[in-house]
Protein backbone atom coordinates (compact mmCIF):
# COMPACT_ATOMS: atom_id res chain seq x y z
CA UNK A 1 71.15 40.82 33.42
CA UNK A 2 70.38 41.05 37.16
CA UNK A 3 74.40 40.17 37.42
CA UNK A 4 74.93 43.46 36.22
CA UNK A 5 73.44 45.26 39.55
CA UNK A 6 74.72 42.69 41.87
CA UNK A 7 77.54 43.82 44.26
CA UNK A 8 78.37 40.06 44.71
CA UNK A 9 79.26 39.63 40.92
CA UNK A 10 82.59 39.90 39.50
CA UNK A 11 80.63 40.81 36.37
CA UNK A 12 78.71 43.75 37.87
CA UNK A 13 78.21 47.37 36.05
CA UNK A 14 80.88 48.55 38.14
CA UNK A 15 83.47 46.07 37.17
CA UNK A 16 82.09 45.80 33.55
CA UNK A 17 83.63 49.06 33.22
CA UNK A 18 87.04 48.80 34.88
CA UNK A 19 87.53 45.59 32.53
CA UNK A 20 87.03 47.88 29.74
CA UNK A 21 89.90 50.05 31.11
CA UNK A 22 91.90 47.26 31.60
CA UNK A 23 91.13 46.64 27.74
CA UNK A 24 92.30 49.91 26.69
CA UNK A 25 95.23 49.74 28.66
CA UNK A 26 95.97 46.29 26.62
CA UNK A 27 95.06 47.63 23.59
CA UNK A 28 97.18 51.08 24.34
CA UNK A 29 100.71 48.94 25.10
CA UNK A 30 99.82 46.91 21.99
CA UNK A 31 100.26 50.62 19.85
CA UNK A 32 103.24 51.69 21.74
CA UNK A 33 104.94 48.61 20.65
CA UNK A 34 103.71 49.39 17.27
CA UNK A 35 105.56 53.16 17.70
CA UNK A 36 101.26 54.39 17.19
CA UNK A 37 101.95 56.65 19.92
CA UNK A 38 98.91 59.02 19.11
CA UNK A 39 96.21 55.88 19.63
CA UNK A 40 97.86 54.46 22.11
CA UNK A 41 97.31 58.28 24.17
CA UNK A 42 93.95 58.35 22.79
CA UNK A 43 93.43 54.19 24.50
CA UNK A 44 95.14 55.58 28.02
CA UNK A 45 92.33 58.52 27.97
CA UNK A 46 89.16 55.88 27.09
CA UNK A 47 91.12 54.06 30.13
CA UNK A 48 91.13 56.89 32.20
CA UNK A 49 87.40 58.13 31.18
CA UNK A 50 86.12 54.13 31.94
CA UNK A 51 88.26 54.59 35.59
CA UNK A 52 86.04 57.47 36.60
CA UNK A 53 82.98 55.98 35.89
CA UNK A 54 82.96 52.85 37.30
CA UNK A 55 83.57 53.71 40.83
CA UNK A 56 80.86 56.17 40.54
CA UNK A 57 78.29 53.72 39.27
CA UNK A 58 80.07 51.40 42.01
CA UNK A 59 78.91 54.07 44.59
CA UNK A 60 75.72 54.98 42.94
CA UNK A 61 74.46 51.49 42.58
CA UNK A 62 76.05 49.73 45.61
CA UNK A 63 78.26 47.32 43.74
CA UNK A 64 81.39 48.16 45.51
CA UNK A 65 83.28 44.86 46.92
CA UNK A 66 86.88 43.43 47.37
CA UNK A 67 87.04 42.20 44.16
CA UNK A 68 85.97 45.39 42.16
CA UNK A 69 88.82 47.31 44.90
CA UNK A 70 91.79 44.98 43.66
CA UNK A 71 90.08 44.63 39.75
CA UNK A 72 90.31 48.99 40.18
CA UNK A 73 94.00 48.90 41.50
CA UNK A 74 95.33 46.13 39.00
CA UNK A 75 93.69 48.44 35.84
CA UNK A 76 95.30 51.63 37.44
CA UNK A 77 98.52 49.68 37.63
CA UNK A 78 98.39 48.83 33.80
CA UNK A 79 96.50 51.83 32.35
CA UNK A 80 98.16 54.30 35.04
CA UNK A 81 101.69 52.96 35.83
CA UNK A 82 103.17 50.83 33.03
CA UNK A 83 101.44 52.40 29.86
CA UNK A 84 102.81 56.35 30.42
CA UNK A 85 106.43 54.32 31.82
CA UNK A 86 106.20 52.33 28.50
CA UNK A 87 105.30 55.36 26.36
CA UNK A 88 108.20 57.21 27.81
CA UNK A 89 110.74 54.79 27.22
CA UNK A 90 109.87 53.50 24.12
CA UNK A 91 109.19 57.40 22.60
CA UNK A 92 111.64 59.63 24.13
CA UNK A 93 114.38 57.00 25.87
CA UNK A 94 114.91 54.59 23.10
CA UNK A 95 115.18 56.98 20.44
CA UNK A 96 116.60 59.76 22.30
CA UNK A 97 119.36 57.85 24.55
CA UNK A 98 122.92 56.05 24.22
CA UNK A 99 123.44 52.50 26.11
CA UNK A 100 124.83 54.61 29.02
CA UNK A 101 122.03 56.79 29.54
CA UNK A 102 119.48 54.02 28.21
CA UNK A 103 120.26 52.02 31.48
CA UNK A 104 119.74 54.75 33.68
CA UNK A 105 116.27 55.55 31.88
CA UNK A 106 115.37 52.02 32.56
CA UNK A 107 116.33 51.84 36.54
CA UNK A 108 114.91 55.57 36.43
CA UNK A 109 111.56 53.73 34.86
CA UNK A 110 111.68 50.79 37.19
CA UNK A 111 111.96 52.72 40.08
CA UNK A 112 108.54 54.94 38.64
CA UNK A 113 106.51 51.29 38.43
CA UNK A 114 107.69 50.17 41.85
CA UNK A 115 106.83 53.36 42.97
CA UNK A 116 103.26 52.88 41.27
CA UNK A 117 102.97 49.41 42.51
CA UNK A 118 103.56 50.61 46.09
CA UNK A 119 100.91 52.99 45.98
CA UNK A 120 98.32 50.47 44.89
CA UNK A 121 99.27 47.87 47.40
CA UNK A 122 99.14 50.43 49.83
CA UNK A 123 96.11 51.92 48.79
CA UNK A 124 94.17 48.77 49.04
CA UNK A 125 95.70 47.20 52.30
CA UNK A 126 94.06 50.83 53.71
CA UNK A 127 90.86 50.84 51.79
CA UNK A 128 87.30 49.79 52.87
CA UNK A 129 84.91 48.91 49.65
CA UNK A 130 82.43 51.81 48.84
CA UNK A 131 84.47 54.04 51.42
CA UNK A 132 85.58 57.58 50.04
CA UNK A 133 87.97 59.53 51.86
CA UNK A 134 88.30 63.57 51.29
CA UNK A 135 92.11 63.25 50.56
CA UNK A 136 94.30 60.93 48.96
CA UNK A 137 97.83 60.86 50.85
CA UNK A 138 100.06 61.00 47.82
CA UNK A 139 99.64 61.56 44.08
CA UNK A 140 97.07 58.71 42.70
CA UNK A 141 98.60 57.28 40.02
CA UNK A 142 96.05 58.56 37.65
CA UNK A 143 97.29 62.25 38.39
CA UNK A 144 100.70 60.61 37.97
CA UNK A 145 100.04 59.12 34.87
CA UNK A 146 98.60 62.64 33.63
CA UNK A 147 101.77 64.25 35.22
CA UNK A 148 103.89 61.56 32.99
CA UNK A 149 101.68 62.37 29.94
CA UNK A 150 102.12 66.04 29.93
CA UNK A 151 106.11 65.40 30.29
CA UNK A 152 106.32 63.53 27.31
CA UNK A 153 104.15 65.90 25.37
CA UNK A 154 106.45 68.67 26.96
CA UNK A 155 109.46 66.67 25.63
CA UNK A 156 108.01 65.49 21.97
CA UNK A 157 107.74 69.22 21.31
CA UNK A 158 111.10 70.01 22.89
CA UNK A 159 109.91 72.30 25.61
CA UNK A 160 111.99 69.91 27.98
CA UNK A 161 115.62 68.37 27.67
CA UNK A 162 115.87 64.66 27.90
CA UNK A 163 117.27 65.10 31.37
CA UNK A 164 114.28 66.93 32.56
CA UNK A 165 112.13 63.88 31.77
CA UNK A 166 114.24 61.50 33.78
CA UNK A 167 114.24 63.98 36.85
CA UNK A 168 110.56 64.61 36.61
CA UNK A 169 109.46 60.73 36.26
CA UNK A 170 111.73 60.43 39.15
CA UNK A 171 109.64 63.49 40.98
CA UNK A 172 106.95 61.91 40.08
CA UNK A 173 107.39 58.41 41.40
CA UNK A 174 108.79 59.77 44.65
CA UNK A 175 105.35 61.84 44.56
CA UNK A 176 103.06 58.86 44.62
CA UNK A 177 104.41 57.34 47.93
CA UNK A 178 104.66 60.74 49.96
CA UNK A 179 102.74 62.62 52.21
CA UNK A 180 101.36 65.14 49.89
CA UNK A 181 97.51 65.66 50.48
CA UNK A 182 96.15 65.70 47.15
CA UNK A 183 91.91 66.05 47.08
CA UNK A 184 89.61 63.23 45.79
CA UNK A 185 87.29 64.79 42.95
């Protein structure tokens, strides 16, 4: 079990933990496809719980490295960036939208995961492992992610028009990529 507090292991505590995001995440997509849009939310939030944790036991215990930095960025991508996009469009788009407007949804979601992709790549190419800086330039995509879950809860109980939800994802994604200094908890 000495793995476990190695910072050379893929399979450290630290990492343990992210791959259990990365699980939910999985696991979350899996329900959306299955229209189980309540577990699926209830997967993204285990995801989201498991993100916090491991880079504080990555801190705590010294188990940060490059591979735990890009493990981090690729669970944040699924859990973060394509599970509230997929949500979105398979709850309120498909159901909600004519071909027309269907195709704009999907560029509209497209442009959100590029957006969310960016971010990450950028993210890591200026990251050091272990290294916390007091701001993040630009929304993380966790905040986005919780941004994108409150507009579809807003939109499920019709506190905002189907065209609201395209304009805010788009808000959104142009959020994670700008120079808004948002603080690290």
């Amino acid at each position: 079990m000495k793995f476990l507090f190695t910072n050379t292991s893929h399979f450290n505590l630290a990492n343990m933990f992210t791959f259990v995001n990365i699980t939910a995440g999985l696991l979350a997509t899996y329900f959306i496809t299955q229209n189980n849009f309540f577990i699926a939310i209830i997967l993204a939030w285990i995801g989201g719980a498991f993100d916090i944790f491991d880079g504080k036991i990555a801190r705590k215990y010294n188990l940060s490295n490059e591979f735990g930095v890009q493990l981090d960025s690729f669970a944040d991508f699924l859990s973060f960036v394509l599970v509230p996009v997929f949500l979105i469009f398979q709850a309120v788009y498909i159901v909600n939208f004519s071909t027309i407007m269907l195709a704009v949804a999907a560029a509209i979601s497209i442009y959100y995961v590029i957006s969310g992709l960016r971010r990450l790549i950028q993210f890591n190419i200026n990251a050091d492992a272990g290294e916390v800086n007091k701001y993040f330039t630009g929304v993380p995509t966790p905040l986005g992610a919780i941004l994108l879950w409150l507009v579809y809860l807003a939109s499920t109980y019709g506190f905002l028009p189907d065209f609201g939800v395209l304009l805010l994802m788009v808000i959104i994604g142009w959020s994670l990529n700008s120079k808004i200094k948002v603080p690290h908890p």
